[in-house]
C-alpha atoms as a PDB file:
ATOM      1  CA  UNK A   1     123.500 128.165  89.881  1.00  0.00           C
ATOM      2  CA  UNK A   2     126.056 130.043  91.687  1.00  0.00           C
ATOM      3  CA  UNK A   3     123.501 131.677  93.300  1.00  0.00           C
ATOM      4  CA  UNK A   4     122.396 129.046  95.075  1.00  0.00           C
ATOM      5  CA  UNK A   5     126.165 128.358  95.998  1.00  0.00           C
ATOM      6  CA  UNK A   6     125.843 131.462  98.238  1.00  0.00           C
ATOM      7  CA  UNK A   7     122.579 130.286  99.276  1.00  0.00           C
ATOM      8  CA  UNK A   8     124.152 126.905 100.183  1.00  0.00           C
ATOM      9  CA  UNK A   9     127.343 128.445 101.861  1.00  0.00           C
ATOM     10  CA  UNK A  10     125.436 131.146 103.948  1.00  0.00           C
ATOM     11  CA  UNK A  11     122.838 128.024 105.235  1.00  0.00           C
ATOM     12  CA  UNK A  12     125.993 125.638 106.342  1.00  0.00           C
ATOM     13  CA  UNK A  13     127.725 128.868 108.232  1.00  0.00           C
ATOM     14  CA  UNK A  14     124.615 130.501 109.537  1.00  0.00           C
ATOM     15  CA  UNK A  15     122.736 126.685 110.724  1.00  0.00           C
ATOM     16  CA  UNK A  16     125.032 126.518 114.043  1.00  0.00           C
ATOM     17  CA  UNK A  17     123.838 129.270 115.413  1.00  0.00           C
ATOM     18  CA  UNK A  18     119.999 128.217 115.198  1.00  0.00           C
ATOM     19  CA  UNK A  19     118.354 127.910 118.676  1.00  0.00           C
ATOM     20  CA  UNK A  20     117.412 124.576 118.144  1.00  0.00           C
ATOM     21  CA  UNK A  21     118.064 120.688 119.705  1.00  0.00           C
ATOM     22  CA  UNK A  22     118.148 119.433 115.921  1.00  0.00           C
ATOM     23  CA  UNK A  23     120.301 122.002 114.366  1.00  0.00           C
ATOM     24  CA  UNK A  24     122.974 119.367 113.829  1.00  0.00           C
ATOM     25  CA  UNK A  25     120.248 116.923 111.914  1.00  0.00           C
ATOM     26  CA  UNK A  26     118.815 120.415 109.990  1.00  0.00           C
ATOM     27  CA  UNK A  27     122.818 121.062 108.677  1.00  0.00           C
ATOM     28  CA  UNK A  28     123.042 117.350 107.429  1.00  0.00           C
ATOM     29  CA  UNK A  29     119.193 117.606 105.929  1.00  0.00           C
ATOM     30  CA  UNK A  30     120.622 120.267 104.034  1.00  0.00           C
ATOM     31  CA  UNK A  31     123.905 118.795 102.953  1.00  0.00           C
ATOM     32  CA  UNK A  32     121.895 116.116 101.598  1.00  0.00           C
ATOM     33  CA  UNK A  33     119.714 117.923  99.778  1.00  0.00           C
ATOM     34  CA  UNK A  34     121.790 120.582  98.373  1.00  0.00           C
ATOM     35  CA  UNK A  35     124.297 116.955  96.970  1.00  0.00           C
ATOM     36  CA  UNK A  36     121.181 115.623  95.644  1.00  0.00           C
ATOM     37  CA  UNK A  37     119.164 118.097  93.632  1.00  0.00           C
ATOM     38  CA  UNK A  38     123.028 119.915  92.489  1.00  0.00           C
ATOM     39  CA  UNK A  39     122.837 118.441  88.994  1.00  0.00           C
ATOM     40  CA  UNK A  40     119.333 119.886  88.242  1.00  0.00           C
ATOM     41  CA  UNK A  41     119.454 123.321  85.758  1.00  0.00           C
ATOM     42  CA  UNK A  42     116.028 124.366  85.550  1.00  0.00           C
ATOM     43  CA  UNK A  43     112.049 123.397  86.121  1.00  0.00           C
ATOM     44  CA  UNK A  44     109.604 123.687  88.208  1.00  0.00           C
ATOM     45  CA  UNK A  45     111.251 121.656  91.130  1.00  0.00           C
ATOM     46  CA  UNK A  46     114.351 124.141  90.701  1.00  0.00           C
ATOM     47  CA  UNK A  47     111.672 126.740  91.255  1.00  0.00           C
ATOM     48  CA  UNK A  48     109.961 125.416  94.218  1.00  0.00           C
ATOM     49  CA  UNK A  49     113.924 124.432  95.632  1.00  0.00           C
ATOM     50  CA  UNK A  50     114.659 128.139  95.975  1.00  0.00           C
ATOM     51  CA  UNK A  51     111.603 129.014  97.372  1.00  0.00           C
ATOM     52  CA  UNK A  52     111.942 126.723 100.148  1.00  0.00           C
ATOM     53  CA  UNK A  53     115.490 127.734 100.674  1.00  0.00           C
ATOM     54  CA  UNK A  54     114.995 131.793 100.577  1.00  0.00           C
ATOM     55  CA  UNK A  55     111.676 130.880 103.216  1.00  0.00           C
ATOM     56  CA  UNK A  56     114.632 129.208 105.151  1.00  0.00           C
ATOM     57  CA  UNK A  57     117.262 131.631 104.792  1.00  0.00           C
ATOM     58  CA  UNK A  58     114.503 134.407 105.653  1.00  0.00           C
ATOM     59  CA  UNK A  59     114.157 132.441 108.847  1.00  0.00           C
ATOM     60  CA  UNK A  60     117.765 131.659 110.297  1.00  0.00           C
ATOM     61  CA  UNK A  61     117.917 135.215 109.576  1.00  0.00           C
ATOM     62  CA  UNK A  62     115.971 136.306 112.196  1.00  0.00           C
ATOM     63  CA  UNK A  63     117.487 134.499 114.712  1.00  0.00           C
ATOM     64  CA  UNK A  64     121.103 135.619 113.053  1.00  0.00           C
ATOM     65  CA  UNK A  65     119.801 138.860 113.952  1.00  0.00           C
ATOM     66  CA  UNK A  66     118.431 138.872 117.241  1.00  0.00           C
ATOM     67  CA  UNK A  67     122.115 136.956 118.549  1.00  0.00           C
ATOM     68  CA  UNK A  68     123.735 139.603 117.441  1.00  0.00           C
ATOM     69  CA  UNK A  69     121.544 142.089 119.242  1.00  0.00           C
ATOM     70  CA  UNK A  70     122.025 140.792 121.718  1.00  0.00           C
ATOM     71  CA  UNK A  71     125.520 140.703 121.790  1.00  0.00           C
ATOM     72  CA  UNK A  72     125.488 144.335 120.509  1.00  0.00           C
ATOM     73  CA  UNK A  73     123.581 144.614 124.418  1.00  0.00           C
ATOM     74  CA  UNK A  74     125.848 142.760 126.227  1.00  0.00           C
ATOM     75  CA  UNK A  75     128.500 145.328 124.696  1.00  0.00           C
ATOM     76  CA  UNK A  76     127.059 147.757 125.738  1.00  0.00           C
ATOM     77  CA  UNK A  77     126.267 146.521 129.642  1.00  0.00           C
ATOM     78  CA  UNK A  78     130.162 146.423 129.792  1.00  0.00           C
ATOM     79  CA  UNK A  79     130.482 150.047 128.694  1.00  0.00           C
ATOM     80  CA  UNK A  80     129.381 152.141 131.693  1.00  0.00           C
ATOM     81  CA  UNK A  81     130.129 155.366 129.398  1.00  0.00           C
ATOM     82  CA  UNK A  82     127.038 154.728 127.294  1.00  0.00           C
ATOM     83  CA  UNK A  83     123.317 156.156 128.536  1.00  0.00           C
ATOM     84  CA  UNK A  84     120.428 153.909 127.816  1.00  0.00           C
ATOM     85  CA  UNK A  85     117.439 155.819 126.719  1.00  0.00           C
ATOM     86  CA  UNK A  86     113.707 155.522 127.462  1.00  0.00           C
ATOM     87  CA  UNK A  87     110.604 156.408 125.423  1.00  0.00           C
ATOM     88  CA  UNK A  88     107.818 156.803 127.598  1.00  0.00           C
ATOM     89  CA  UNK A  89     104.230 157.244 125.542  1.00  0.00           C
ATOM     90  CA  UNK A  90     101.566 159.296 126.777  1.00  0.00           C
ATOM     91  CA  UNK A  91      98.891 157.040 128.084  1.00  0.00           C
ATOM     92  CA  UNK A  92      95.030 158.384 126.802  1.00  0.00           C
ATOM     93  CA  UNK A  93      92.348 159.692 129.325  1.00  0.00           C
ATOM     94  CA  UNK A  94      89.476 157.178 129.993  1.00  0.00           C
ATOM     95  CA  UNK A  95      87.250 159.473 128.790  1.00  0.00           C
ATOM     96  CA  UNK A  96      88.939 160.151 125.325  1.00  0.00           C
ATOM     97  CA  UNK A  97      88.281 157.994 122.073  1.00  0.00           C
ATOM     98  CA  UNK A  98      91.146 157.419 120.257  1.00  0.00           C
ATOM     99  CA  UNK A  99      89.850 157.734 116.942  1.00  0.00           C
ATOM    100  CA  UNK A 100      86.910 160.483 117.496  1.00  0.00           C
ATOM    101  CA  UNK A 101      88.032 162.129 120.094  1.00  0.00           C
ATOM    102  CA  UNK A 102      86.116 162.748 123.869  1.00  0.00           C
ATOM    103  CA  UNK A 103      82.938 161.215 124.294  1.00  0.00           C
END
């Protein structure tokens, strides 16, 4: 169960920083349903509770990520000492296949 404590903690920390109008409803949705199902040990709704939770945690993740990106950017922008580098690909003939080679 403590596991899902983490869970639990990491979702009410993490939820204000979704990009989303209803984050505020999503953090009391979860309240609620973490106070409501905390009594239950084991089962197939325990099961199917985690799931749903990890698929949620998986996806405030991404976002968690991506704002701090950014703000790992915006660093940088400040920093005029740093050099910002490019890779450019080679763009393919007309005339060449990319899998056989020239026709």
């Amino acid at each position: 169960m403590s596991g899902m404590i983490h869970k639990y903690r990491f979702l009410i920390r993490n939820l204000p920083k979704y990009p989303s109008r209803s984050k505020d409803k999503l953090l009391v949705v979860v309240k609620e349903e973490f106070r409501i199902n905390r009594n239950i040990e084991e089962g197939k709704k325990l099961e199917m509770m985690k799931a749903e939770v990890d698929a949620g945690i998986k996806e405030l993740s991404r976002y968690i990520y991506l704002d701090k990106k950014d703000n790992i950017n915006d660093e940088r922008d400040d920093n005029d000492d740093t050099k910002r580098h490019t890779v450019r690909f080679k763009q393919p003939d007309r005339g060449t296949n990319m899998i056989f080679g020239n026709n």
